[in-house]
PDB file of N, CA and C in Angstrom:
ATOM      1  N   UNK A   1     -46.217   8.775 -68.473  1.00  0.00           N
ATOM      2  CA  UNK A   1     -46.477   8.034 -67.253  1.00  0.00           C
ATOM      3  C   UNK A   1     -45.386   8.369 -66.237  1.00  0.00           C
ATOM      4  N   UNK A   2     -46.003   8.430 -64.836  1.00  0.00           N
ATOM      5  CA  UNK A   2     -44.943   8.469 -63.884  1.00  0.00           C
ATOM      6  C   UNK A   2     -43.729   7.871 -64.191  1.00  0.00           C
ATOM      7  N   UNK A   3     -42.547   7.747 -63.400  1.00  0.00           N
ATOM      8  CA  UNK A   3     -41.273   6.837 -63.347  1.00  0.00           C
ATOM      9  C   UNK A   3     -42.201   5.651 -61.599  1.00  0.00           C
ATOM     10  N   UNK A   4     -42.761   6.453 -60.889  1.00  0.00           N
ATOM     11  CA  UNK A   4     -43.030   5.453 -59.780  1.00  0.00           C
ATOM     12  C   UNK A   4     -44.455   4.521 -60.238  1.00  0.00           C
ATOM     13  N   UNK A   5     -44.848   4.723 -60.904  1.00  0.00           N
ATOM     14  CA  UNK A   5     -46.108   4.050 -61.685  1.00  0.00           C
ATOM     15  C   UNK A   5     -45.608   3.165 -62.923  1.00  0.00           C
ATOM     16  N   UNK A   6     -44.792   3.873 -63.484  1.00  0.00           N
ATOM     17  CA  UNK A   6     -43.992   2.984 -64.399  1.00  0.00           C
ATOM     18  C   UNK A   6     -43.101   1.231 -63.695  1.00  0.00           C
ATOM     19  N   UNK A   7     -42.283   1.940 -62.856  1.00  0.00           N
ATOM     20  CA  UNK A   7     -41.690   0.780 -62.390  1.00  0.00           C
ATOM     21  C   UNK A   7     -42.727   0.015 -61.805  1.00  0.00           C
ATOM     22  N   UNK A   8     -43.868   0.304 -61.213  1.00  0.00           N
ATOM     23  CA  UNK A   8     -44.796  -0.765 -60.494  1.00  0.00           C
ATOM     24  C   UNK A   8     -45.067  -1.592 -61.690  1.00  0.00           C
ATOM     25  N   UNK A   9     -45.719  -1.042 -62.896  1.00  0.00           N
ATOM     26  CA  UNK A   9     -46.581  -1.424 -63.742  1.00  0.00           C
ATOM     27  C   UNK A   9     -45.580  -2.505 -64.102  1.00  0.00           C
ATOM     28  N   UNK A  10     -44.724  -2.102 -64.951  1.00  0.00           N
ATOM     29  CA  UNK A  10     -43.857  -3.311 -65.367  1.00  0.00           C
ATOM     30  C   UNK A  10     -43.006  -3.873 -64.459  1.00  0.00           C
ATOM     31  N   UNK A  11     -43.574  -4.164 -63.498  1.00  0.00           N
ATOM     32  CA  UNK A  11     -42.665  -4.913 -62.295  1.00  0.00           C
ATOM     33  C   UNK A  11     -41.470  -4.917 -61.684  1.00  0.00           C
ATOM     34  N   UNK A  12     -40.942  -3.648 -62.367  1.00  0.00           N
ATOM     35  CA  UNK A  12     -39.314  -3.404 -62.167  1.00  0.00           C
ATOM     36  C   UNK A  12     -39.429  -4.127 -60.284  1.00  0.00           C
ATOM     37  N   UNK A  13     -40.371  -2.760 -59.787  1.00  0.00           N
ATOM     38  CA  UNK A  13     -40.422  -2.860 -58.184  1.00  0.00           C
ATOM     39  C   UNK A  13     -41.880  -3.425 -58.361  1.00  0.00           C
ATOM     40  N   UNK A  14     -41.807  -3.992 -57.028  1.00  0.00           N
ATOM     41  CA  UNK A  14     -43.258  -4.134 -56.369  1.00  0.00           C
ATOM     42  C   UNK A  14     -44.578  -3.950 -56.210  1.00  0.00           C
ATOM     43  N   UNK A  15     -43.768  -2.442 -55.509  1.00  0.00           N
ATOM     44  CA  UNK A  15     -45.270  -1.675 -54.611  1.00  0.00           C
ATOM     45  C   UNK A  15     -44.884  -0.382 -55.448  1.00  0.00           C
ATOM     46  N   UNK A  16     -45.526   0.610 -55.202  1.00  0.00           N
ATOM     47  CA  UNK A  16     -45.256   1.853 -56.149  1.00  0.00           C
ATOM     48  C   UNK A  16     -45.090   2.846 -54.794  1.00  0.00           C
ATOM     49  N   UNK A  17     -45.373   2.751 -53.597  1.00  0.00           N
ATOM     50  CA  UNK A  17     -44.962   3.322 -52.814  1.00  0.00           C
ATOM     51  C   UNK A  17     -43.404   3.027 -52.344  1.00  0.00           C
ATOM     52  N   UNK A  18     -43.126   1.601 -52.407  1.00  0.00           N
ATOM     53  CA  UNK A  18     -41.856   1.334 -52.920  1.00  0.00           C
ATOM     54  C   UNK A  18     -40.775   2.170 -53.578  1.00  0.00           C
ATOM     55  N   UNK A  19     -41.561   1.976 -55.183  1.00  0.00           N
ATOM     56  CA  UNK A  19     -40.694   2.690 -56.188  1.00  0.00           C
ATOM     57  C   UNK A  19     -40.476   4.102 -55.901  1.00  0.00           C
ATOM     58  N   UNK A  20     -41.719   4.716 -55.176  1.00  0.00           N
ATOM     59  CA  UNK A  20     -41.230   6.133 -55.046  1.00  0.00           C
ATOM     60  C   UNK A  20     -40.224   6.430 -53.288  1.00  0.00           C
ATOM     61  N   UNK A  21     -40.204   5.553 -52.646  1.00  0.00           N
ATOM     62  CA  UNK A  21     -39.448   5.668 -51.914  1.00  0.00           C
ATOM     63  C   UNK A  21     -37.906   5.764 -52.450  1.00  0.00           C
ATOM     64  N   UNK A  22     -37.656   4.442 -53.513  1.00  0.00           N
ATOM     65  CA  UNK A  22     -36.437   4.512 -54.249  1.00  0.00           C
ATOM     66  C   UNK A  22     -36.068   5.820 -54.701  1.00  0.00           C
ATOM     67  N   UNK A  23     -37.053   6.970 -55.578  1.00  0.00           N
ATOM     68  CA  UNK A  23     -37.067   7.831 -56.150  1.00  0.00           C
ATOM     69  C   UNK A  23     -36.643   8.735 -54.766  1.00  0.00           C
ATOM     70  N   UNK A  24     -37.188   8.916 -53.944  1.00  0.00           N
ATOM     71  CA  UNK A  24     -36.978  10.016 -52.795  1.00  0.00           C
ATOM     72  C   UNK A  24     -35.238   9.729 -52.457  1.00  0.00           C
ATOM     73  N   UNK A  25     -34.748   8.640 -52.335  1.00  0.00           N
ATOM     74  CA  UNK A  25     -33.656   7.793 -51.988  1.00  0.00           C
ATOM     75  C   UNK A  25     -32.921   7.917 -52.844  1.00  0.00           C
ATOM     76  N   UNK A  26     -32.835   8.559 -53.753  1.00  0.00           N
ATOM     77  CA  UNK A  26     -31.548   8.508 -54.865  1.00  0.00           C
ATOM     78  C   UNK A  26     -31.199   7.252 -55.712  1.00  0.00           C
ATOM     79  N   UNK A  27     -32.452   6.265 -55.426  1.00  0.00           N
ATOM     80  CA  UNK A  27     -31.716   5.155 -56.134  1.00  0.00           C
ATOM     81  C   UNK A  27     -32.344   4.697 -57.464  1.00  0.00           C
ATOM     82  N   UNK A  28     -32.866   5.610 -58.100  1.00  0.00           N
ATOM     83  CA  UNK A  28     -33.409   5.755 -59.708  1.00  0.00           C
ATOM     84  C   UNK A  28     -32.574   6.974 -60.807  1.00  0.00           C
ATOM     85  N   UNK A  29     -32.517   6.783 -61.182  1.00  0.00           N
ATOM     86  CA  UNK A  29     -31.657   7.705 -62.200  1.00  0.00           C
ATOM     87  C   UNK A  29     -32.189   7.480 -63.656  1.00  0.00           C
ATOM     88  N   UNK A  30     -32.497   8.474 -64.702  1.00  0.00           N
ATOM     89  CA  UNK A  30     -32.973   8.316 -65.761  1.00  0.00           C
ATOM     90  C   UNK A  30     -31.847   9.084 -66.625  1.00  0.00           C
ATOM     91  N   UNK A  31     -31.255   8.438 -67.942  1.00  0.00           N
ATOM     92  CA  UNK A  31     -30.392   8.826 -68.733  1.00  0.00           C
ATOM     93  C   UNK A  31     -29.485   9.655 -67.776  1.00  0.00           C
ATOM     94  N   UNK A  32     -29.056   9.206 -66.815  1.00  0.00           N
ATOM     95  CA  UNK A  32     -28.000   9.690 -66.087  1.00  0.00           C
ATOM     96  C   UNK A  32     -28.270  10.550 -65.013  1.00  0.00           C
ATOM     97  N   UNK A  33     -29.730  11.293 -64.889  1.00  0.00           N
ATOM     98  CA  UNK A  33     -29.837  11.685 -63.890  1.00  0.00           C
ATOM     99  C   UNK A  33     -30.564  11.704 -62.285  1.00  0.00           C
ATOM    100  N   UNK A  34     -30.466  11.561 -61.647  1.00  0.00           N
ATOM    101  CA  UNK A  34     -31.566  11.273 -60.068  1.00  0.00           C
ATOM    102  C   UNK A  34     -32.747  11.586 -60.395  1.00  0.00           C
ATOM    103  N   UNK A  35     -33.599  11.507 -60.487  1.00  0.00           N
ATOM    104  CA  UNK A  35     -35.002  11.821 -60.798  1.00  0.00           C
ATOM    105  C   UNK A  35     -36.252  11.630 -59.833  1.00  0.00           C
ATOM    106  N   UNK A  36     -37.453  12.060 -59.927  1.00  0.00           N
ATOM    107  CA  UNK A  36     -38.218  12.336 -58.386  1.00  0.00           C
ATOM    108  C   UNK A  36     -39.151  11.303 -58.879  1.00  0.00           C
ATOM    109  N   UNK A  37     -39.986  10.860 -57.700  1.00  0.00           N
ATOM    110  CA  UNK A  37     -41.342   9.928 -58.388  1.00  0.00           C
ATOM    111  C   UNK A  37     -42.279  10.913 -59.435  1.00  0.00           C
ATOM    112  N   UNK A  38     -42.588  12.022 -59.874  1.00  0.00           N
ATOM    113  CA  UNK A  38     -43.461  12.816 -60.759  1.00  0.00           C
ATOM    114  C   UNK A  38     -42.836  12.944 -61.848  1.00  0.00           C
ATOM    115  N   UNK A  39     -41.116  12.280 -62.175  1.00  0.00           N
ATOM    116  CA  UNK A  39     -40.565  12.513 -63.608  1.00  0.00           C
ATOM    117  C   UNK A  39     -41.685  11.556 -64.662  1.00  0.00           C
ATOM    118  N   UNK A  40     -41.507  11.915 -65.627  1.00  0.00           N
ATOM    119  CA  UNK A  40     -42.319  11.553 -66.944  1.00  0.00           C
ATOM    120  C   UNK A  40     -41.480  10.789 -67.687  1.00  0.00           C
ATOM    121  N   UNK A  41     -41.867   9.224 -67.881  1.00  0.00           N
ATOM    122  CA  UNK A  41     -40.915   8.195 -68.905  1.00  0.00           C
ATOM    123  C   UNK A  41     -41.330   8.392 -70.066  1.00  0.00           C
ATOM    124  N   UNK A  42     -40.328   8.597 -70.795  1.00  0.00           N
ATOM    125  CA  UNK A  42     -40.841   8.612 -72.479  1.00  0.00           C
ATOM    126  C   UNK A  42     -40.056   6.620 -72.776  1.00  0.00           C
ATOM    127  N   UNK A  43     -40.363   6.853 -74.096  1.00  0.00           N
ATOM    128  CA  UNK A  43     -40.253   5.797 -74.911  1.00  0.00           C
ATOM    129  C   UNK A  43     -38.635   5.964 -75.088  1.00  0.00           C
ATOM    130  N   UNK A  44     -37.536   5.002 -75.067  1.00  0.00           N
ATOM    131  CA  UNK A  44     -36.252   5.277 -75.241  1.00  0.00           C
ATOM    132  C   UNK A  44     -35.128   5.690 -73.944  1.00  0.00           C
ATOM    133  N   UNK A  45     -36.305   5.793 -72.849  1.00  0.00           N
ATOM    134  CA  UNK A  45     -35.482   5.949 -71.944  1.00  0.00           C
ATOM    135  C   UNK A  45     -34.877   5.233 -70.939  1.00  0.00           C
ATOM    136  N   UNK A  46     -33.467   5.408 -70.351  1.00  0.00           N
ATOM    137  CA  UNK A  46     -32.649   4.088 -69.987  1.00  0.00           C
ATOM    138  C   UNK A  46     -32.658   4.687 -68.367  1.00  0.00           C
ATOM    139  N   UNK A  47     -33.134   3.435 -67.644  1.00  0.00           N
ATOM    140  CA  UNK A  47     -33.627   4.070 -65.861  1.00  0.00           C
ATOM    141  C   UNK A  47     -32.369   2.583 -65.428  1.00  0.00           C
ATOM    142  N   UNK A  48     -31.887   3.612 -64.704  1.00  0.00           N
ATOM    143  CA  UNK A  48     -31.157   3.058 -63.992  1.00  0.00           C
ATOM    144  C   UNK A  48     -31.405   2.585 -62.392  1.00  0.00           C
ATOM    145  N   UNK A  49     -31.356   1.683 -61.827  1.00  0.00           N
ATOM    146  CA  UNK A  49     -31.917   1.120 -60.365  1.00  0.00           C
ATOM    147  C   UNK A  49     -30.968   0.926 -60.078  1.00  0.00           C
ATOM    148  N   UNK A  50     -30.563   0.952 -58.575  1.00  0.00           N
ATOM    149  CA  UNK A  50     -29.809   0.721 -57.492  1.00  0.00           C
ATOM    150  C   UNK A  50     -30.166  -0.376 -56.604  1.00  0.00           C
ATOM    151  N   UNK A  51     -29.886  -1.317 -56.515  1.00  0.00           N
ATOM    152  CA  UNK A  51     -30.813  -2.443 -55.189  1.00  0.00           C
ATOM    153  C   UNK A  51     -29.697  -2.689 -54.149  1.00  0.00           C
ATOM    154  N   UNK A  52     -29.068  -1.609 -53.604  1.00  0.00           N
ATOM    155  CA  UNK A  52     -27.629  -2.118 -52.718  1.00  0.00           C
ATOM    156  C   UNK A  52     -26.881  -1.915 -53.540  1.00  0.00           C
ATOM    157  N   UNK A  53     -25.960  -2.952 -52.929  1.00  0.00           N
ATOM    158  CA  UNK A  53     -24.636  -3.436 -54.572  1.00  0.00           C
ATOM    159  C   UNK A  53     -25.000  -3.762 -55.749  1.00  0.00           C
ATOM    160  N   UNK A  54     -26.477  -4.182 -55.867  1.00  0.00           N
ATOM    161  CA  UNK A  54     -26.391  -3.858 -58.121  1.00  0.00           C
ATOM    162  C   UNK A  54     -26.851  -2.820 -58.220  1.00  0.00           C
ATOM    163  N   UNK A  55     -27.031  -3.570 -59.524  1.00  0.00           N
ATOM    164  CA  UNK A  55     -27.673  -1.831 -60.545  1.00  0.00           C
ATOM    165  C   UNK A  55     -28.188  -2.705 -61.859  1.00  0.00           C
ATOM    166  N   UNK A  56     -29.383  -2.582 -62.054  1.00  0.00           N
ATOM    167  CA  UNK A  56     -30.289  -2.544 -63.415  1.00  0.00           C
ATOM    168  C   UNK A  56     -30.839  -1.432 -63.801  1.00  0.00           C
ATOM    169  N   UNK A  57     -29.661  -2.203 -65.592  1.00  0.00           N
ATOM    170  CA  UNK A  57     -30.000  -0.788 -66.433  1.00  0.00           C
ATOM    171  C   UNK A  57     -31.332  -0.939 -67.187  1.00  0.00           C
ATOM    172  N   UNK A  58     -32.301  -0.690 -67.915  1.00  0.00           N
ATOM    173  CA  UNK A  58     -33.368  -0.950 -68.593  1.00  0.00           C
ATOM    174  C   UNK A  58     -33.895   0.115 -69.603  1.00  0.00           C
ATOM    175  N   UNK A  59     -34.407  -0.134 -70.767  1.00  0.00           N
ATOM    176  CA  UNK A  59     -34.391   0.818 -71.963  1.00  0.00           C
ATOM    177  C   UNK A  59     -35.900   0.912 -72.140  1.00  0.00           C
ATOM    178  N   UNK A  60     -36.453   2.017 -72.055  1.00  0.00           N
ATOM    179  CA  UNK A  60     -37.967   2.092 -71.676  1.00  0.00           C
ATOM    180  C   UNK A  60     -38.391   1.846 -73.232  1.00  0.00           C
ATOM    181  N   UNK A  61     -39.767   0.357 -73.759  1.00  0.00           N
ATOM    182  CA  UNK A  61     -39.789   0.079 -74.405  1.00  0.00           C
ATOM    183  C   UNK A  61     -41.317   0.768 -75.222  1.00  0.00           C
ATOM    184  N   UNK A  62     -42.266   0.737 -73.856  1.00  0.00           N
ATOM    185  CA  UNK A  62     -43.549   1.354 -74.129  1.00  0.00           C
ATOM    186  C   UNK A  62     -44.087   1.674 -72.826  1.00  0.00           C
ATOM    187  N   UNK A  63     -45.003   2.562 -73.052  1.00  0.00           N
ATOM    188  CA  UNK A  63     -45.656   2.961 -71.359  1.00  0.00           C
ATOM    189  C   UNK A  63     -47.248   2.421 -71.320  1.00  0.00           C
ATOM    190  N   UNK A  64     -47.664   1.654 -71.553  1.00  0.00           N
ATOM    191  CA  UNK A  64     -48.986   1.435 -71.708  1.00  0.00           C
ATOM    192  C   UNK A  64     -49.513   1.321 -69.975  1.00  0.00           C
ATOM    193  N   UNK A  65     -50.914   1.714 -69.874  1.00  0.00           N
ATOM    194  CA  UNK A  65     -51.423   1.823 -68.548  1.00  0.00           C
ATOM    195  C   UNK A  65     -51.274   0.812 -67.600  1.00  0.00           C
ATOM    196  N   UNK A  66     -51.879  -0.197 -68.485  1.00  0.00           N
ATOM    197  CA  UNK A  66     -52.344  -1.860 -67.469  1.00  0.00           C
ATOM    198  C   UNK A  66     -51.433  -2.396 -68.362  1.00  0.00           C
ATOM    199  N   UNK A  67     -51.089  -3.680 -68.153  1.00  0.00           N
ATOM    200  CA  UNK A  67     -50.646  -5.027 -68.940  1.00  0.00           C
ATOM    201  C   UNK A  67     -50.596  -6.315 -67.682  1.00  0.00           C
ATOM    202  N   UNK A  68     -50.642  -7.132 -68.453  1.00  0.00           N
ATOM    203  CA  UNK A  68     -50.652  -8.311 -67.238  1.00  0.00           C
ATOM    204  C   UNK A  68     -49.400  -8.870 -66.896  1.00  0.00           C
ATOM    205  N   UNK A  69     -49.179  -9.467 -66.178  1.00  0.00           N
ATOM    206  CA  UNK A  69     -47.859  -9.941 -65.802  1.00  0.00           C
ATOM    207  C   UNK A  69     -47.197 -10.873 -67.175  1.00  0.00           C
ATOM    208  N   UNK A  70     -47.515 -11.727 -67.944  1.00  0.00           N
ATOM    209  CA  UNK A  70     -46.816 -12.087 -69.113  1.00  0.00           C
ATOM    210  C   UNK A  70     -46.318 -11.091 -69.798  1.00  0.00           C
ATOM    211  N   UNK A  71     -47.081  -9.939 -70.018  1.00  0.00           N
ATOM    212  CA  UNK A  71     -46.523  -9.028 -71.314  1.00  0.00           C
ATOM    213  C   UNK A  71     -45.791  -7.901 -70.335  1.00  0.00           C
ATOM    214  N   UNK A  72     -45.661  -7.721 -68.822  1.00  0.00           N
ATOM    215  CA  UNK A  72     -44.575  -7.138 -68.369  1.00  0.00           C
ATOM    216  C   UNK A  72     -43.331  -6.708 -69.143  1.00  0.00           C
ATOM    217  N   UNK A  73     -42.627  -7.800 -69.159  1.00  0.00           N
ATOM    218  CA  UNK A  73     -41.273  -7.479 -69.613  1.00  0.00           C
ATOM    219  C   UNK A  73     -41.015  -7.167 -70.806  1.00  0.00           C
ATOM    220  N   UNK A  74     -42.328  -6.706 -71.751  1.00  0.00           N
ATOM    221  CA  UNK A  74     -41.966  -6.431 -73.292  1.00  0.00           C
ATOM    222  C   UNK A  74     -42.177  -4.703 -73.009  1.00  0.00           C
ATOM    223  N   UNK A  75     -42.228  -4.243 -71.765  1.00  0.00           N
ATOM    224  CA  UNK A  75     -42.338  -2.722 -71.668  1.00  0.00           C
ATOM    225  C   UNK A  75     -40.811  -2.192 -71.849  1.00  0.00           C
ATOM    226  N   UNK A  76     -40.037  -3.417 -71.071  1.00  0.00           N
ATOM    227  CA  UNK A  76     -38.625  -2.662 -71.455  1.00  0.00           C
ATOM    228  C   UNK A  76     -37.577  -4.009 -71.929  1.00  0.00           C
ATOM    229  N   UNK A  77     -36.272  -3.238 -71.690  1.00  0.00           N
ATOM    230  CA  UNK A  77     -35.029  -4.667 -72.232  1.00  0.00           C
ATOM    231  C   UNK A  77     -34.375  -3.635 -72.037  1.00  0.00           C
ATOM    232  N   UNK A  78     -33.538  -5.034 -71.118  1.00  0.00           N
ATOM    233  CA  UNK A  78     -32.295  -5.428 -70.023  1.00  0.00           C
ATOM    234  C   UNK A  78     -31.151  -4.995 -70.585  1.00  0.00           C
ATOM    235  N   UNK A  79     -30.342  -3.317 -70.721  1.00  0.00           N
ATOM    236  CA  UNK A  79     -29.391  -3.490 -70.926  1.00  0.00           C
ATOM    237  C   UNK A  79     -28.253  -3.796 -70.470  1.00  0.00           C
ATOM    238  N   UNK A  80     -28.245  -4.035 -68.629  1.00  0.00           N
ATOM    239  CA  UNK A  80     -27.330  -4.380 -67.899  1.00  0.00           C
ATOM    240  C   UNK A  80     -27.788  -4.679 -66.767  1.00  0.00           C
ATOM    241  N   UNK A  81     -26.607  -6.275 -66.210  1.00  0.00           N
ATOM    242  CA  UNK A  81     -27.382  -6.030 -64.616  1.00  0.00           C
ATOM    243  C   UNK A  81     -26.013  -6.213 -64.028  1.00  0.00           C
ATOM    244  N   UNK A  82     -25.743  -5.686 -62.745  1.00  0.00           N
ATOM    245  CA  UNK A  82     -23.983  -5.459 -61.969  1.00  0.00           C
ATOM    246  C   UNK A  82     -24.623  -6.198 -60.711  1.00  0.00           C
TER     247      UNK A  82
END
């Protein structure tokens, strides 16, 4: 799955035009590196967000297509928020 489809789906961001604005913007990073809206999330991977002055870290848990807003947050877990 995308990284800008990903973050919509599980609500990281919003809008997914959003998320890929972030992505154009430098403010996504995957296992350490800047990454574009067309990178590919695997299972295990730790995406880092920028919102200004924080930063949420998050450990990619599953990529499933749809889910509803309750089961959101079982896609990933919170390893840090600044």
């Amino acid at each position: 799955m995308r990284i800008d489809k990903y973050l919509k789906v599980s609500r990281l961001i919003k809008r997914r035009t959003v998320a890929q604005d972030a992505c154009d913007g430098d403010h996504i990073a995957v296992n350490g590196k800047v990454v574009k809206p067309s990178y590919q999330v695997k299972i295990g991977d730790e995406i880092e967000i920028r919102f200004g002055q924080r930063t949420l870290t998050v450990r990619v848990l599953s990529t499933v297509e749809h889910v509803g807003k309750a089961e959101a947050q079982s896609m990933f877990e919170v390893i840090s928020q600044n």
